[in-house]
PDB file of N, CA and C in Angstrom:
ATOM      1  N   UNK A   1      12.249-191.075 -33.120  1.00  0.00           N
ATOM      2  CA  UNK A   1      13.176-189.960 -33.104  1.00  0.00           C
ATOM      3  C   UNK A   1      12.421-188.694 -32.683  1.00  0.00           C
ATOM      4  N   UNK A   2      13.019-188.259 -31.239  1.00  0.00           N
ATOM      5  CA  UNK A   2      12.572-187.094 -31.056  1.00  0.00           C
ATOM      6  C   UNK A   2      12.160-185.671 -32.228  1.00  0.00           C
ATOM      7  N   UNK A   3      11.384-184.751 -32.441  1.00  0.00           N
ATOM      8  CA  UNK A   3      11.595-183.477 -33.308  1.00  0.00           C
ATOM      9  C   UNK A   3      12.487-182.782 -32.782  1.00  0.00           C
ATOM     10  N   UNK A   4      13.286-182.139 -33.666  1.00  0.00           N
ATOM     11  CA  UNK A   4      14.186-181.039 -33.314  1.00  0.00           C
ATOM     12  C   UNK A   4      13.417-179.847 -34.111  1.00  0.00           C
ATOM     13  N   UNK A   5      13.713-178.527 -33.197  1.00  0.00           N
ATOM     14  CA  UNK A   5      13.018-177.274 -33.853  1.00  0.00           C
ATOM     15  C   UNK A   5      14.533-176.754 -32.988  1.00  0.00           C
ATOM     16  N   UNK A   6      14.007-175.399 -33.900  1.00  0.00           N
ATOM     17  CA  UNK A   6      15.271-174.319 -33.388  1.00  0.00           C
ATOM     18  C   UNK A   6      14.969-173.871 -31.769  1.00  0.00           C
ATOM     19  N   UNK A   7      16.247-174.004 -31.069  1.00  0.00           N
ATOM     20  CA  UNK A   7      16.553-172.775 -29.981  1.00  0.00           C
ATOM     21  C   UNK A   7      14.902-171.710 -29.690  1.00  0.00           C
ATOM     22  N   UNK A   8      14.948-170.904 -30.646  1.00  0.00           N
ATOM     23  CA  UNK A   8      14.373-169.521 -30.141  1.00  0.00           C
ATOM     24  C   UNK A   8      12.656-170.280 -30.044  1.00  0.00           C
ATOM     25  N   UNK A   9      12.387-171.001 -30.908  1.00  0.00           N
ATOM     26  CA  UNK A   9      11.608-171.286 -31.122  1.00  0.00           C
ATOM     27  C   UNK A   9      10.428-172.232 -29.762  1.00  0.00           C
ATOM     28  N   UNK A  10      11.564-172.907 -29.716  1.00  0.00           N
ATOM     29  CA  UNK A  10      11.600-173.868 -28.014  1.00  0.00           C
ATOM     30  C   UNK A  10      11.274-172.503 -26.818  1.00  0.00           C
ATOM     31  N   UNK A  11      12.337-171.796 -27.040  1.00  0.00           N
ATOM     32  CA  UNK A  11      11.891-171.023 -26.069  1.00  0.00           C
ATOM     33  C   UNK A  11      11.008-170.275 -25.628  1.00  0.00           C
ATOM     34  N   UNK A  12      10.489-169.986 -27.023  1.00  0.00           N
ATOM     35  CA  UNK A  12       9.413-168.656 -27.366  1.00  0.00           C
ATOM     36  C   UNK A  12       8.034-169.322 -26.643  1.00  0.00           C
ATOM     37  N   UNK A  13       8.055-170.798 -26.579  1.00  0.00           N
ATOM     38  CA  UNK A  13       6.426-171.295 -26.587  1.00  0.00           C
ATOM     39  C   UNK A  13       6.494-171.929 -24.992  1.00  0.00           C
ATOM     40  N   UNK A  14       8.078-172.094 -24.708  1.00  0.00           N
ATOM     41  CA  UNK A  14       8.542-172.941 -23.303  1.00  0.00           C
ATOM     42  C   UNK A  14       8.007-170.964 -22.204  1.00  0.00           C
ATOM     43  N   UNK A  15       8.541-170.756 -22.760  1.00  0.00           N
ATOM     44  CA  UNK A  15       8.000-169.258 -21.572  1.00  0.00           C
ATOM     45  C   UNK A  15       6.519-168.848 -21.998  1.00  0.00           C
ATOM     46  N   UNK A  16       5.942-168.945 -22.838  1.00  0.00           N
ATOM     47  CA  UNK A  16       4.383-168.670 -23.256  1.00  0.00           C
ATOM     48  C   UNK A  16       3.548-169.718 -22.168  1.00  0.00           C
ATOM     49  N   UNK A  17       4.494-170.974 -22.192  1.00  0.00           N
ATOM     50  CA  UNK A  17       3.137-171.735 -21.581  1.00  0.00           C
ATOM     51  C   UNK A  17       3.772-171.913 -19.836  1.00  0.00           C
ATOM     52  N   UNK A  18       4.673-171.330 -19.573  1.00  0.00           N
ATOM     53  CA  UNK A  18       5.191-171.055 -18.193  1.00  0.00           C
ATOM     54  C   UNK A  18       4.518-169.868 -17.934  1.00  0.00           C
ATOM     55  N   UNK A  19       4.158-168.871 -18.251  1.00  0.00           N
ATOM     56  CA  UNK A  19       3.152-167.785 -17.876  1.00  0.00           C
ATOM     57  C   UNK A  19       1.993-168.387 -17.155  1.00  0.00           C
ATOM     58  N   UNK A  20       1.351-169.156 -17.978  1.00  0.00           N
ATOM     59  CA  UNK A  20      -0.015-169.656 -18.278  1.00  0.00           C
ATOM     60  C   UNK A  20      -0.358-170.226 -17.178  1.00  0.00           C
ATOM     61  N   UNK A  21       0.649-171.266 -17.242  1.00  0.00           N
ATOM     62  CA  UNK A  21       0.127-172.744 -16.404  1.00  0.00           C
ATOM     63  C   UNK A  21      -0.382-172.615 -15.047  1.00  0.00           C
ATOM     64  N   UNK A  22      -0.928-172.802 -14.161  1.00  0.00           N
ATOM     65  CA  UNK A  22      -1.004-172.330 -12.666  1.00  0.00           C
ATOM     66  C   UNK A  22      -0.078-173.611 -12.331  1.00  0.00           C
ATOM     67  N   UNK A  23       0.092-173.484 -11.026  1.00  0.00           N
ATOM     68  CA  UNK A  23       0.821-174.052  -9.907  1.00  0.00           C
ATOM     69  C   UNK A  23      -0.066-175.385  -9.367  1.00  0.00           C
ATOM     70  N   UNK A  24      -1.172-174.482  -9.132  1.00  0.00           N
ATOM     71  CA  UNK A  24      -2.501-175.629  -8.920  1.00  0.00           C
ATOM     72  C   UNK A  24      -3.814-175.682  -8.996  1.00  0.00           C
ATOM     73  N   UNK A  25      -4.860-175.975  -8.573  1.00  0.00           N
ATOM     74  CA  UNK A  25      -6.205-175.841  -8.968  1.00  0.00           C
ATOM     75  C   UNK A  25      -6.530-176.867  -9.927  1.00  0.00           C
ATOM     76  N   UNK A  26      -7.265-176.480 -10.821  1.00  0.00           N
ATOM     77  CA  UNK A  26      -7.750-177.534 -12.279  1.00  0.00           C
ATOM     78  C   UNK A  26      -6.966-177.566 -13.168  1.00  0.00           C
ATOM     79  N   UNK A  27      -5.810-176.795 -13.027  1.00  0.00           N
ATOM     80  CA  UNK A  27      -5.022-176.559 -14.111  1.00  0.00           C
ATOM     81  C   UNK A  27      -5.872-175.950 -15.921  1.00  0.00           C
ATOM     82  N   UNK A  28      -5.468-176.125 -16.763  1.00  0.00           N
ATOM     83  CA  UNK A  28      -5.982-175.346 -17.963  1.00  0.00           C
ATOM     84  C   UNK A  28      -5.932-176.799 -19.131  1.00  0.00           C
ATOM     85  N   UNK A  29      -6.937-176.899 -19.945  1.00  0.00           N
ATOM     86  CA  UNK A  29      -7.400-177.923 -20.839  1.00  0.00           C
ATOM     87  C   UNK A  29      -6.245-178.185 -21.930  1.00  0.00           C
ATOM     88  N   UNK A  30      -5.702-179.175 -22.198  1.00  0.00           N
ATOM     89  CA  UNK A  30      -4.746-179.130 -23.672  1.00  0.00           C
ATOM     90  C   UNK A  30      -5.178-178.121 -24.565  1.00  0.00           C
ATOM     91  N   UNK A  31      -6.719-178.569 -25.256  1.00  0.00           N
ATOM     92  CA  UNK A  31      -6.988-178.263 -26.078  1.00  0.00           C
ATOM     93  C   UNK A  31      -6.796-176.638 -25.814  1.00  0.00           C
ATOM     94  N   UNK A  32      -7.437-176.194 -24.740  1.00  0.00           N
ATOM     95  CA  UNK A  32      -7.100-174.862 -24.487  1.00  0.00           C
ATOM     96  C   UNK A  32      -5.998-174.261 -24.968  1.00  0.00           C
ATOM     97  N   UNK A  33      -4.605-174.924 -24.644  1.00  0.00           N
ATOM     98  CA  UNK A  33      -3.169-174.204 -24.724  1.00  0.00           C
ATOM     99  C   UNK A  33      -2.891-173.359 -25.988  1.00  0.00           C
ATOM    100  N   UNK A  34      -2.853-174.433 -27.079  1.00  0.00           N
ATOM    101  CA  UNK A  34      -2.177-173.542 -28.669  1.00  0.00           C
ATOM    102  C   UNK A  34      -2.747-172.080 -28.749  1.00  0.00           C
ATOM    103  N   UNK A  35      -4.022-171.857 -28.490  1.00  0.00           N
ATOM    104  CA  UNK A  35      -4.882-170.451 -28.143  1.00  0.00           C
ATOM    105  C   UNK A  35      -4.064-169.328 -27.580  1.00  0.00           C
ATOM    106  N   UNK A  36      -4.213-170.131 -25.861  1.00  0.00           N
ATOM    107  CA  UNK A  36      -3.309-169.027 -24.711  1.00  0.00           C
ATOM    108  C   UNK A  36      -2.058-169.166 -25.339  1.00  0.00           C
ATOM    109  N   UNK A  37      -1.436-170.178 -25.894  1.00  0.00           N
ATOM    110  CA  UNK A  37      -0.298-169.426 -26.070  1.00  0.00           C
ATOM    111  C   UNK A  37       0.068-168.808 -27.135  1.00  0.00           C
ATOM    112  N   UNK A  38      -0.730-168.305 -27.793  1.00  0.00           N
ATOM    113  CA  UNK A  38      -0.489-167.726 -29.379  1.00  0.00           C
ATOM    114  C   UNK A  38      -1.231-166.262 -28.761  1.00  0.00           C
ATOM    115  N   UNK A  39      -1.605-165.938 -27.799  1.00  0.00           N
ATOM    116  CA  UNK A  39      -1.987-164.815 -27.280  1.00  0.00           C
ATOM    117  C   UNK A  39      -0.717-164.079 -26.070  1.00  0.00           C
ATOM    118  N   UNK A  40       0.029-165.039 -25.993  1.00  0.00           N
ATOM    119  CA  UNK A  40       1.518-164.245 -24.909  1.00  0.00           C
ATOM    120  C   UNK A  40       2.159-164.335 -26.041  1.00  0.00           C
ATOM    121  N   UNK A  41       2.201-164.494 -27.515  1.00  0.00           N
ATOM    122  CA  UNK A  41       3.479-164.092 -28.452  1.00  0.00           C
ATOM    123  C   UNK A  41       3.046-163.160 -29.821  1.00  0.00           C
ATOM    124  N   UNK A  42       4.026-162.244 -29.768  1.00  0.00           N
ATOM    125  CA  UNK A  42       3.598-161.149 -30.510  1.00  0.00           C
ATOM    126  C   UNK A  42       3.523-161.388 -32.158  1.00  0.00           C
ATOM    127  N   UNK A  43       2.574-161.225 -32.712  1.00  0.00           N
ATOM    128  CA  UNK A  43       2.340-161.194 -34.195  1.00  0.00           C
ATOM    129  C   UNK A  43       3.768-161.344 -34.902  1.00  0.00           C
ATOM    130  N   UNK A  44       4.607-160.629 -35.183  1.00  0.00           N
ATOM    131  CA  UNK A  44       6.080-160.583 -35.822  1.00  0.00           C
ATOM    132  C   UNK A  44       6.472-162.264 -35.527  1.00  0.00           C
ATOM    133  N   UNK A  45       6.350-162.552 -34.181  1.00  0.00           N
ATOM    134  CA  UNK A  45       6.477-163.633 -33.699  1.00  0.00           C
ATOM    135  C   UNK A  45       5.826-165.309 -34.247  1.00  0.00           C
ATOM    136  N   UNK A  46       4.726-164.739 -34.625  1.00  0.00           N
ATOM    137  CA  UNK A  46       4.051-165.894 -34.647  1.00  0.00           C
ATOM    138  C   UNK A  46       4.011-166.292 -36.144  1.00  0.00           C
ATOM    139  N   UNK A  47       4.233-165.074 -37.065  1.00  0.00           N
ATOM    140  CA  UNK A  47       4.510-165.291 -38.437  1.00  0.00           C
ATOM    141  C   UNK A  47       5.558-165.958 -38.787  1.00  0.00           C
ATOM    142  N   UNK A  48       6.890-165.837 -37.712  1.00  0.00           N
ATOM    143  CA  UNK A  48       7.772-166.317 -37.464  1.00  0.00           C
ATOM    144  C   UNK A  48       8.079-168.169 -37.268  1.00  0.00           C
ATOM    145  N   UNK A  49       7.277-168.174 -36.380  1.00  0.00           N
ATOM    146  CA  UNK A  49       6.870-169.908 -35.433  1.00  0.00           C
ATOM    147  C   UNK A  49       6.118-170.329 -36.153  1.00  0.00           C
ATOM    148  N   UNK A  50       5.389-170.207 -37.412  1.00  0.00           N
ATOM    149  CA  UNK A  50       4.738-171.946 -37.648  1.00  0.00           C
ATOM    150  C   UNK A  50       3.427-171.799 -36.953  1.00  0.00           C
ATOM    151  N   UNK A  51       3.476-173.510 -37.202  1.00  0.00           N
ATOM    152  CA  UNK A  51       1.890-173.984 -36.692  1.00  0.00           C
ATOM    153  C   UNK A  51       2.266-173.943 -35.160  1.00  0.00           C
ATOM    154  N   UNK A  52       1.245-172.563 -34.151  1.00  0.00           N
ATOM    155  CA  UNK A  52       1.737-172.823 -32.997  1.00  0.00           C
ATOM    156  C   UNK A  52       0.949-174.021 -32.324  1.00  0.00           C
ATOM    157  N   UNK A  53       0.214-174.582 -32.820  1.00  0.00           N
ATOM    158  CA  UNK A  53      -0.573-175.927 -31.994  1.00  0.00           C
ATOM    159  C   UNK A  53       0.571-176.654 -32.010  1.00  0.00           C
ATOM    160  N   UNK A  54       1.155-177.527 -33.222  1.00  0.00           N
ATOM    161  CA  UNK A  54       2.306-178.495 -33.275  1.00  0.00           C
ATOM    162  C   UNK A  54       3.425-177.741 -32.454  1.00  0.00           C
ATOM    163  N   UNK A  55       4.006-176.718 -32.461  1.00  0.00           N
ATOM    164  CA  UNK A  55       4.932-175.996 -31.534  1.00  0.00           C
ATOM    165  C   UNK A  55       4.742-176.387 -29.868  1.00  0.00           C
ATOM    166  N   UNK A  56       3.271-175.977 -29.692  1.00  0.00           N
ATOM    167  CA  UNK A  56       2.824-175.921 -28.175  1.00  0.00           C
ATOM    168  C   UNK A  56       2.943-177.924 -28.093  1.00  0.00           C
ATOM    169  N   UNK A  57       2.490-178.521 -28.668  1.00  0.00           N
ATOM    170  CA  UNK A  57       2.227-180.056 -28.287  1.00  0.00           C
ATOM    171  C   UNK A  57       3.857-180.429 -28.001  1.00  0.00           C
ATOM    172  N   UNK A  58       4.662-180.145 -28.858  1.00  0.00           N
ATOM    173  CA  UNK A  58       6.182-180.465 -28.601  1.00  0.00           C
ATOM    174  C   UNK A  58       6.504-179.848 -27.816  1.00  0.00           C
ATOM    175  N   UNK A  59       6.726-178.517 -27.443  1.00  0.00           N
ATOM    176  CA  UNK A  59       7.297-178.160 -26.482  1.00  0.00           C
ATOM    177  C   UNK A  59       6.448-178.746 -25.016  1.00  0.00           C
ATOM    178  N   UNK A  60       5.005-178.777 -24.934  1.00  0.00           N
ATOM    179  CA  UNK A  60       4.608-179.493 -23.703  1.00  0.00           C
ATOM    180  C   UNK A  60       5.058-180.763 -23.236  1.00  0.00           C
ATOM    181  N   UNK A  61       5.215-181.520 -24.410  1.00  0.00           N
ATOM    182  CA  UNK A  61       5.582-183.384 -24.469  1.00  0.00           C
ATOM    183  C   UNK A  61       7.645-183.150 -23.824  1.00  0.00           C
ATOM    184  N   UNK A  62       8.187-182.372 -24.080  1.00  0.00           N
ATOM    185  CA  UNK A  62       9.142-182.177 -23.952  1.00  0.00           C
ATOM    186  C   UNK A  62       8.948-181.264 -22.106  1.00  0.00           C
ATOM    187  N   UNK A  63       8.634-180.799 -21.769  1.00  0.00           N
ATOM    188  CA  UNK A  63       8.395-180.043 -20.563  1.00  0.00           C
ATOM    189  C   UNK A  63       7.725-181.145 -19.422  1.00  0.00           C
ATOM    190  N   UNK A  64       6.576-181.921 -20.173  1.00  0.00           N
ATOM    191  CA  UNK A  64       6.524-183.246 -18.925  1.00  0.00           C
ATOM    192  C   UNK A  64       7.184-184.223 -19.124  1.00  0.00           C
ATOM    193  N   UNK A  65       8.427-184.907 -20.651  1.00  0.00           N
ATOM    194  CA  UNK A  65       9.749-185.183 -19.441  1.00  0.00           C
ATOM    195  C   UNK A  65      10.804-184.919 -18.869  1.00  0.00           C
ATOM    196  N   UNK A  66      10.650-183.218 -18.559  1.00  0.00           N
ATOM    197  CA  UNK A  66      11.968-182.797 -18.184  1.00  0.00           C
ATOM    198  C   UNK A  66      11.086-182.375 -16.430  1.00  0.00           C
ATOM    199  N   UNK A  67       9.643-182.654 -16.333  1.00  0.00           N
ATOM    200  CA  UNK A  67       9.481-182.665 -15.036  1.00  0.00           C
ATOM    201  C   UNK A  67       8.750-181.114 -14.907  1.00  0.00           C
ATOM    202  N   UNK A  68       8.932-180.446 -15.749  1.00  0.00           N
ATOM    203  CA  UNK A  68       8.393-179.294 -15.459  1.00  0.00           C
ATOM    204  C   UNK A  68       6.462-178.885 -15.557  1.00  0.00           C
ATOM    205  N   UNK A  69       5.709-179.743 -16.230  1.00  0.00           N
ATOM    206  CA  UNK A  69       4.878-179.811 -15.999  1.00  0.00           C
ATOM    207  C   UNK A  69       3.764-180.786 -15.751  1.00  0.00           C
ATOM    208  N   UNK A  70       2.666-181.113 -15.759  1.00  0.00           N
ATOM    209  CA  UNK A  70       2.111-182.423 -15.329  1.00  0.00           C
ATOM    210  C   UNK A  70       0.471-182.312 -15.333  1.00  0.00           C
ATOM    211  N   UNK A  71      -0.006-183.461 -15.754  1.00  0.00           N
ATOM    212  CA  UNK A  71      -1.263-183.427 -16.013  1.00  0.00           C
ATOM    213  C   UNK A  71      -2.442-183.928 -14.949  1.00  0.00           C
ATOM    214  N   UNK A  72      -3.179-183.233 -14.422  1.00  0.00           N
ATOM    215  CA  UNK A  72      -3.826-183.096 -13.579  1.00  0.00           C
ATOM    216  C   UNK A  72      -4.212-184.334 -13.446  1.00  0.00           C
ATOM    217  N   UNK A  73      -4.015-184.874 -12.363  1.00  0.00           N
ATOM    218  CA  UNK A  73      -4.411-186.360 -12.219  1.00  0.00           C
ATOM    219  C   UNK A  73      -6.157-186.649 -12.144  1.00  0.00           C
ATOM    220  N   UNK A  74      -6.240-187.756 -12.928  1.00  0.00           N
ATOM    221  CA  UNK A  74      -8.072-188.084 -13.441  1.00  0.00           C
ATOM    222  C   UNK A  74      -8.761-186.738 -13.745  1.00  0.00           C
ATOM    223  N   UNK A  75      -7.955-186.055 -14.517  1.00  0.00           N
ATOM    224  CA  UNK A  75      -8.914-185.113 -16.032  1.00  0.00           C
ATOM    225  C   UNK A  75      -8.860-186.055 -16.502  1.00  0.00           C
ATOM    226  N   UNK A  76     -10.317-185.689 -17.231  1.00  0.00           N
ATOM    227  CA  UNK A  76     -10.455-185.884 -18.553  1.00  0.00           C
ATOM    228  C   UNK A  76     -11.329-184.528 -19.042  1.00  0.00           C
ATOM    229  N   UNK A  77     -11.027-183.935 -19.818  1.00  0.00           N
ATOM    230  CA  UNK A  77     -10.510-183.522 -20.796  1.00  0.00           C
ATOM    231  C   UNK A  77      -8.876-183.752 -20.170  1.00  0.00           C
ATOM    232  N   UNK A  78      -7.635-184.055 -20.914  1.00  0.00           N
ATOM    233  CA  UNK A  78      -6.880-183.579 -20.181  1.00  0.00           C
ATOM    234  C   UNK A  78      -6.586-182.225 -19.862  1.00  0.00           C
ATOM    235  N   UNK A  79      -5.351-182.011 -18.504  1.00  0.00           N
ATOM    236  CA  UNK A  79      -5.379-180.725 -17.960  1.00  0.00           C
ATOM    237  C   UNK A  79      -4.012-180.167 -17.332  1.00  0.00           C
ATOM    238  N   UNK A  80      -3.781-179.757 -17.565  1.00  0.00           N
ATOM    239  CA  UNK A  80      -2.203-179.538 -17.269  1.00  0.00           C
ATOM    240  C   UNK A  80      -2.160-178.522 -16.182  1.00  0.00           C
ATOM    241  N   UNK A  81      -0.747-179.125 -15.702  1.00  0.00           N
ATOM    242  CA  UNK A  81      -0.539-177.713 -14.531  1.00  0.00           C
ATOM    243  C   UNK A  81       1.232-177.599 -14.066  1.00  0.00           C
ATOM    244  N   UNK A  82       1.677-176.621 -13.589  1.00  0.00           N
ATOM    245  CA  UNK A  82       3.102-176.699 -13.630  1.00  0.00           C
ATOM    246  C   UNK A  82       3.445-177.831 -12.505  1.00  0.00           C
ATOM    247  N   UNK A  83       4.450-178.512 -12.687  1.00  0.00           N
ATOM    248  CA  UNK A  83       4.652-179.457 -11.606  1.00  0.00           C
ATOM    249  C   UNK A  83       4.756-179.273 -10.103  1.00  0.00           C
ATOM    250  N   UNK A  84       4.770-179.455  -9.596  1.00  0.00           N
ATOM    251  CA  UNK A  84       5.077-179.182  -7.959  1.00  0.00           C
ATOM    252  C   UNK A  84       6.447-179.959  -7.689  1.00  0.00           C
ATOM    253  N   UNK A  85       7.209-180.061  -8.394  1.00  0.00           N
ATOM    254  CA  UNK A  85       8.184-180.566  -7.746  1.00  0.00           C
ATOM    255  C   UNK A  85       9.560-179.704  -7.986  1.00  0.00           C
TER     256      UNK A  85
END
């Protein structure tokens, strides 16, 4: 069974890590993300959201299967980057 989290919540971390992501290049490390994206959301915010690591992992797992992002093919570390499609 998929997680369900609230609306604002989805959104708050779905546009944090759409800032982030590049288009292309090496793209940026998993482990990296929960970081960068707890740095595009404002304090009020984040007291708000929870654990943003578990936030960022769901909303990413949810974003590569809706196609919107994708993991740099043969990283390892893995590496994410916005999809090209």
């Amino acid at each position: 069974m998929p997680a369900r989290i609230p609306g604002w919540k989805y959104d708050l971390v779905h546009s944090a890590i759409l800032a982030i992501l590049p288009a292309s290049g090496e793209g940026i490390e998993f482990r990296e993300l929960p970081g960068l994206v707890e740095g595009k959301i404002s304090r009020l915010d984040l007291e708000k959201l929870g654990l943003v690591s578990w936030y960022t992992t769901i909303v990413k797992l949810e974003m590569e299967l809706r196609g919107e992002l994708e993991r740099v093919p043969g990283s390892k570390p893995q590496r994410l980057q916005r999809s090209m499609n």
